[in-house]
N, C-alpha and C. Protein backbone atom coordinates (compact mmCIF):
# COMPACT_ATOMS: atom_id res chain seq x y z
N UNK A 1 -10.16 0.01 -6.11
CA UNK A 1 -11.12 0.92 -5.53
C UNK A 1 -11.68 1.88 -6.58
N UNK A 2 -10.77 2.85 -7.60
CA UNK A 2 -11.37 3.17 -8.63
C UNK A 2 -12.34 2.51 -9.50
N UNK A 3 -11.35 1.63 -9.85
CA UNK A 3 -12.80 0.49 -11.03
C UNK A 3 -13.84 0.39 -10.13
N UNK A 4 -14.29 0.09 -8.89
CA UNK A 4 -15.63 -0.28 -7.69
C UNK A 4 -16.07 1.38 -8.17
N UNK A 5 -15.78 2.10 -7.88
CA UNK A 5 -16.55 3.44 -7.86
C UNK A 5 -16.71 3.73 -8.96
N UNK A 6 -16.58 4.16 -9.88
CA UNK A 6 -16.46 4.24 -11.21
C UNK A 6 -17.75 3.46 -11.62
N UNK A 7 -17.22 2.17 -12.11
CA UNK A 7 -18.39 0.97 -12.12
C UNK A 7 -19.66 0.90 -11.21
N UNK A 8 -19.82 1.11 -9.74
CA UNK A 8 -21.00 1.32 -9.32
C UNK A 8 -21.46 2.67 -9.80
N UNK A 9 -20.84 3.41 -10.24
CA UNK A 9 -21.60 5.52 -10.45
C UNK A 9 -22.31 4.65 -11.32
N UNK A 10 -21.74 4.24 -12.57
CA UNK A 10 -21.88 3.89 -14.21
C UNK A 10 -23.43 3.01 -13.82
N UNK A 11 -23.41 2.10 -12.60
CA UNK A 11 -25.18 1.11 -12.54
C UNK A 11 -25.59 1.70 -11.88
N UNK A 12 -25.26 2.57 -10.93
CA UNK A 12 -26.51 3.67 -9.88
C UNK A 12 -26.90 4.58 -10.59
N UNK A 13 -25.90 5.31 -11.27
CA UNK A 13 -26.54 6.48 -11.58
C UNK A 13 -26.29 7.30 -13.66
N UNK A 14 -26.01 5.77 -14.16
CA UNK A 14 -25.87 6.23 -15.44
C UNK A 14 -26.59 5.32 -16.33
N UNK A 15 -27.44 4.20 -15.50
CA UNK A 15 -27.91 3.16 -15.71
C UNK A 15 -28.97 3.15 -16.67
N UNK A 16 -29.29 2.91 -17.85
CA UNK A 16 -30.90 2.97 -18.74
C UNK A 16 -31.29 1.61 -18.92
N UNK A 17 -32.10 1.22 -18.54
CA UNK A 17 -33.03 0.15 -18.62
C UNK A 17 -32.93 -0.87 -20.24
N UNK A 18 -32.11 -2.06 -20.75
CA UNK A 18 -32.15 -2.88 -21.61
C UNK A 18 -30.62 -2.12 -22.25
N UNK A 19 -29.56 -1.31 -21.16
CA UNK A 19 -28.46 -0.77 -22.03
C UNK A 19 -27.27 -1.01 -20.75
N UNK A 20 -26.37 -1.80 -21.23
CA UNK A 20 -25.27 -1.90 -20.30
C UNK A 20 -24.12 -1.01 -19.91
N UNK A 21 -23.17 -1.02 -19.40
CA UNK A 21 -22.02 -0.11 -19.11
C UNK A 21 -20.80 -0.95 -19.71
N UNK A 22 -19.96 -0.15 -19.95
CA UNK A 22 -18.78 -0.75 -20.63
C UNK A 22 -17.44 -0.41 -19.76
N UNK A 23 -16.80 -1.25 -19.22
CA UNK A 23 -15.72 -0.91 -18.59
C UNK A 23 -13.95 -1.49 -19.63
N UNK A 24 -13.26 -0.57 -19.60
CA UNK A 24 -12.04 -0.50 -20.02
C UNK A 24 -11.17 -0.63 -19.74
N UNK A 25 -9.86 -1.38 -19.61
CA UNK A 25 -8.33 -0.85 -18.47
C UNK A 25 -7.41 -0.99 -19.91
N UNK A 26 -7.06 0.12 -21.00
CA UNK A 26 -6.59 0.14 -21.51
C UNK A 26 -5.09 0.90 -21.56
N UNK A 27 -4.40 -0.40 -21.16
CA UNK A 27 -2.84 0.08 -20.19
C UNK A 27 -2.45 0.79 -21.46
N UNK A 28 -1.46 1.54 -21.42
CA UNK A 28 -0.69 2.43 -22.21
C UNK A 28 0.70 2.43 -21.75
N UNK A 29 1.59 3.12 -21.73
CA UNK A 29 2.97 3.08 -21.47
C UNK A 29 3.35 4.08 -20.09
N UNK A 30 3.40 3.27 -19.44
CA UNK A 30 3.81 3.87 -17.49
C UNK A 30 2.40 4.40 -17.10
N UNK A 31 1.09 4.22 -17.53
CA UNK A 31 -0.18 4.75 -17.74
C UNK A 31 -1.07 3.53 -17.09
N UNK A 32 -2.39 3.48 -16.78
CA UNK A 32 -3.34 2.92 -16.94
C UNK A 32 -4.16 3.67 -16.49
N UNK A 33 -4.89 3.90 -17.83
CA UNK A 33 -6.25 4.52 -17.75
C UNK A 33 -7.53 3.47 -17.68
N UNK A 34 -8.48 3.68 -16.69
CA UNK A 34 -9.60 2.87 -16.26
C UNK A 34 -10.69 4.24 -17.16
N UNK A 35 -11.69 3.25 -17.81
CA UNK A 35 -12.71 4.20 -18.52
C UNK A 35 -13.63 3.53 -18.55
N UNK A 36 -14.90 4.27 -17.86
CA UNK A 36 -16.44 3.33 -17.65
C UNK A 36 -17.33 3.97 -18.53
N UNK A 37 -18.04 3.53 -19.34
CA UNK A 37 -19.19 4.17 -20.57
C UNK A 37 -20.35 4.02 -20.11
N UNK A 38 -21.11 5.06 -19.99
CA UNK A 38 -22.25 4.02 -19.41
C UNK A 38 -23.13 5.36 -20.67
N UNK A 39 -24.99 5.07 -20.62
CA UNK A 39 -25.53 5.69 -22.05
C UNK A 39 -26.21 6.87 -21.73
N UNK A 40 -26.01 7.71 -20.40
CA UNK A 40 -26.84 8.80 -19.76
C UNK A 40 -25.95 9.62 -19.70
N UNK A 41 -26.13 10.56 -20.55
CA UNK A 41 -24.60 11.82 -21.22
C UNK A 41 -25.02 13.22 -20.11
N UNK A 42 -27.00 13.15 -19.64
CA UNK A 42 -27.29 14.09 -18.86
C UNK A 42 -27.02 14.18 -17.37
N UNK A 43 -26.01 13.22 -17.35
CA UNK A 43 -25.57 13.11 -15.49
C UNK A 43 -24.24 12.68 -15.35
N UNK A 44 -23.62 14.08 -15.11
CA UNK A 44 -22.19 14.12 -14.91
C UNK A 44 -21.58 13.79 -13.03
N UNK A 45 -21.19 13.29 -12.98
CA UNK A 45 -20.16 12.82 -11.35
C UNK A 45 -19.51 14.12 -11.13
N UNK A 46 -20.03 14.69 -10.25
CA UNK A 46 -19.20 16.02 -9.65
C UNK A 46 -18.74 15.74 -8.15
N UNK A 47 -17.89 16.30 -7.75
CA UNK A 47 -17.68 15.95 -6.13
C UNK A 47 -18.39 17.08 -5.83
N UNK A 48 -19.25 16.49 -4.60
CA UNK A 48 -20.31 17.60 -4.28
C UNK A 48 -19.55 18.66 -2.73
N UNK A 49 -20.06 19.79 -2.62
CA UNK A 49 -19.62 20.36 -1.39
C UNK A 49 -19.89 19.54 -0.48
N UNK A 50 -19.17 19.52 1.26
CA UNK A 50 -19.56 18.68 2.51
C UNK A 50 -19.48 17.25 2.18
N UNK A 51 -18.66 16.77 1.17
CA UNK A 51 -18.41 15.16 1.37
C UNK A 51 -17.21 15.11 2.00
N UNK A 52 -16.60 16.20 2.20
CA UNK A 52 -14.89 15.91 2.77
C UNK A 52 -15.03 15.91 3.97
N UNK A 53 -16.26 16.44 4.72
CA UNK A 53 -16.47 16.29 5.88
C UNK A 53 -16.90 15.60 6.86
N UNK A 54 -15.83 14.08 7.46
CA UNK A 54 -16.80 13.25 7.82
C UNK A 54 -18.18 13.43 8.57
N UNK A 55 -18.18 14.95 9.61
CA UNK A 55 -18.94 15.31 10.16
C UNK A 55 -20.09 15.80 9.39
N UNK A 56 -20.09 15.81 8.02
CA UNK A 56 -21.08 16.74 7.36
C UNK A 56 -22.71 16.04 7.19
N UNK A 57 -23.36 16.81 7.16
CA UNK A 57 -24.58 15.75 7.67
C UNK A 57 -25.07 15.14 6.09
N UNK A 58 -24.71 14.37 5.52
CA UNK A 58 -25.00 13.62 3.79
C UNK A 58 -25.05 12.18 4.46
N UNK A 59 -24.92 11.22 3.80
CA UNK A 59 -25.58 9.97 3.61
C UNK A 59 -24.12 9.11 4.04
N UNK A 60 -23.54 8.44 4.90
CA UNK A 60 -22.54 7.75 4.38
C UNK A 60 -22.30 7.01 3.32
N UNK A 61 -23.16 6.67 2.52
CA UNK A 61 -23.12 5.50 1.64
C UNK A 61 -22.95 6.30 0.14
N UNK A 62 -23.11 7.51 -0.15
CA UNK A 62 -22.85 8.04 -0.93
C UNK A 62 -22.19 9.43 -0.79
N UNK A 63 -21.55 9.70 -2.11
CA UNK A 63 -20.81 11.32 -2.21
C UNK A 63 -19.59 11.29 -1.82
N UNK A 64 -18.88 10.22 -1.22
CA UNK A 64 -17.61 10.27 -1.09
C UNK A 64 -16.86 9.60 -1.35
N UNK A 65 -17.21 8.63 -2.92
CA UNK A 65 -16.26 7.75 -3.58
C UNK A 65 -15.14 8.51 -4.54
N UNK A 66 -16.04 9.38 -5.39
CA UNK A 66 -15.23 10.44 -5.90
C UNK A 66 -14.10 11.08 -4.87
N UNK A 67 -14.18 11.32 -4.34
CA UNK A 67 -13.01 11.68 -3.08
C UNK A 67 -11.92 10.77 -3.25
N UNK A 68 -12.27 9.42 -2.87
CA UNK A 68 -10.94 8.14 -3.19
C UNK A 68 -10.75 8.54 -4.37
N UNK A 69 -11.36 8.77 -5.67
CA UNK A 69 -11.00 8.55 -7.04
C UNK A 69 -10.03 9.95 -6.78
N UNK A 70 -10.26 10.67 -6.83
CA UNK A 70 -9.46 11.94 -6.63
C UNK A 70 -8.13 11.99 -6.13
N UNK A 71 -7.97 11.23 -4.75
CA UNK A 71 -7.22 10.74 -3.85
C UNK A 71 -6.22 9.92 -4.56
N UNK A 72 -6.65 9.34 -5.60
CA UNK A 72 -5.62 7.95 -5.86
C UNK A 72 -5.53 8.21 -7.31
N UNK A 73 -5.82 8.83 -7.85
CA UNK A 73 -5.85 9.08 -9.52
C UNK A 73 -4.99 10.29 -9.80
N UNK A 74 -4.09 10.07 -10.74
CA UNK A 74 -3.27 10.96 -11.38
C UNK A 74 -3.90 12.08 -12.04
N UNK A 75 -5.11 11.49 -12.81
CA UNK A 75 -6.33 12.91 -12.86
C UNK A 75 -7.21 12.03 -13.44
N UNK A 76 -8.85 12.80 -13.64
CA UNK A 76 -9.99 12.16 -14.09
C UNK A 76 -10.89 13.48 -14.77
N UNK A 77 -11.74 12.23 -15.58
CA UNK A 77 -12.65 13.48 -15.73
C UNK A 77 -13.65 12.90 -16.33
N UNK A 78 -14.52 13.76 -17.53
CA UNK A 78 -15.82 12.76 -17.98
C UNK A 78 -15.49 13.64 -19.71
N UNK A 79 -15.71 12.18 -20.54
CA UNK A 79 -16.10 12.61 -21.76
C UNK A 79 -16.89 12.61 -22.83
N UNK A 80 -17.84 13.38 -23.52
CA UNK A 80 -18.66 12.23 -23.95
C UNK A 80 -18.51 11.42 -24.95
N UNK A 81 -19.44 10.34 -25.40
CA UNK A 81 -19.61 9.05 -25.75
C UNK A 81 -19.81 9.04 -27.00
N UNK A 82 -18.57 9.57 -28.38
CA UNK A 82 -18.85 9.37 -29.61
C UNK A 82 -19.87 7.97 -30.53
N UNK A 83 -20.49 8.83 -31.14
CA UNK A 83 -21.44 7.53 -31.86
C UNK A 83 -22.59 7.68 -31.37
N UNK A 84 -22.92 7.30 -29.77
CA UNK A 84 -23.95 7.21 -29.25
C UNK A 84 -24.19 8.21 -28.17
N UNK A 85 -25.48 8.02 -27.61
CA UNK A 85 -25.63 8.81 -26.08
C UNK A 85 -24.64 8.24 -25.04
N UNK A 86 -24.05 8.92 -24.16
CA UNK A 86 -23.72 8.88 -22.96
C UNK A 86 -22.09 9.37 -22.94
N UNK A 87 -22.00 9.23 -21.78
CA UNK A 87 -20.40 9.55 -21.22
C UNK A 87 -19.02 8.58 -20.71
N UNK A 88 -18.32 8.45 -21.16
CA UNK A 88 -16.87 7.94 -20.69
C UNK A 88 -16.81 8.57 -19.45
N UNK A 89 -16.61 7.85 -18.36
CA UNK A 89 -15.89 8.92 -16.92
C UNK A 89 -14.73 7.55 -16.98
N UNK A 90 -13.45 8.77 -16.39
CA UNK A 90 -11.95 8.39 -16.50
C UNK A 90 -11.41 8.74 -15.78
N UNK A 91 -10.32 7.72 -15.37
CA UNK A 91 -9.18 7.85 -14.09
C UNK A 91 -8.17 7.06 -14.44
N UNK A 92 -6.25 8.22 -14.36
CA UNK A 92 -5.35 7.38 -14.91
C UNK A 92 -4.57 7.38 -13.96
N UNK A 93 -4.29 6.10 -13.88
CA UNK A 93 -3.32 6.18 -12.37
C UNK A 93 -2.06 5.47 -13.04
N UNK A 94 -0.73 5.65 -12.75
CA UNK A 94 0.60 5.29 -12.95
C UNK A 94 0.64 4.18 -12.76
N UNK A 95 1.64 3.67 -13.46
CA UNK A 95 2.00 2.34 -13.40
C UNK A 95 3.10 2.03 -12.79
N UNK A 96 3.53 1.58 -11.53
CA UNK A 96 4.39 1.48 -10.90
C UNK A 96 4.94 0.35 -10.96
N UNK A 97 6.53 -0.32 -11.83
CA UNK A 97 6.95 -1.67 -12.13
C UNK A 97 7.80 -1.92 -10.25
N UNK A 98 7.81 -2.92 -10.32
CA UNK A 98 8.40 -3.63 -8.36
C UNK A 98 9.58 -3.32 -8.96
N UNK A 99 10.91 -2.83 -8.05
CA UNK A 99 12.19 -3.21 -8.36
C UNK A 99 12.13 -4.50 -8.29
N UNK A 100 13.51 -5.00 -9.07
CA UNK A 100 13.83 -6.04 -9.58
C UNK A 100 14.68 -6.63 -7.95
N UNK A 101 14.74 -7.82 -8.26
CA UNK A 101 15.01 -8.46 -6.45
C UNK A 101 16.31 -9.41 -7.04
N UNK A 102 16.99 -9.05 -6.01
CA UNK A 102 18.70 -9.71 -6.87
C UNK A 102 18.19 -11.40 -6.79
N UNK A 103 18.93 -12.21 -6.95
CA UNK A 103 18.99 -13.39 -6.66
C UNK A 103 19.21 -14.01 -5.20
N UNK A 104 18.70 -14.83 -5.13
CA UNK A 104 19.33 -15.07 -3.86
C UNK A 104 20.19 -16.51 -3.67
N UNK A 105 21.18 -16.12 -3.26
CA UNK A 105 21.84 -17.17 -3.22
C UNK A 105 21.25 -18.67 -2.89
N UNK A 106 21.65 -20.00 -2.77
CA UNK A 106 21.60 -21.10 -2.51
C UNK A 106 22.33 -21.40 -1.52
């Protein structure tokens, strides 16, 4: 659900015409940080007031993905895009290994 939101902000709304987005899952240790690049450094993802409200009168279809990202992310944020124009936006969520499952007999 992060990478979907993330990745759609990065083609709705960070999108420049003949310039792509770059998506990342560069695991680290008990870590995975998800990082989307996209080349428009002048439009930052803020959670806006009245998206927490299902009642609030906004758009369903937008303003309340950031909410899940928030919801499910250990933390996020936006950075910008050494070298070139634009911004990194980031979300690191834990890495949770399954316990291990004994054997089971025969």
């Amino acid at each position: 659900m992060i990478v979907a939101e993330l990745a759609s902000n990065a083609v709705t709304h960070g999108r420049v015409p003949g310039r792509n987005a770059l998506l990342r899952l560069p695991r680290t240790d008990g870590r995975l940080p998800i990082e989307v690049t996209d080349t428009r450094d002048e439009r930052h993802p803020t959670l806006r007031p009245g998206t927490a409200d299902p009642d609030a009168d906004t758009e369903l279809e937008t303003g309340r993905g950031l909410l899940i990202v928030e919801a499910l992310a250990e933390t996020r944020g936006v950075t910008p895009r050494t070298g070139a124009p634009g911004k990194t936006v980031w979300a690191v969520l834990p890495v949770v290994r399954p316990a291990a499952h004994p054997a089971v007999p025969s």
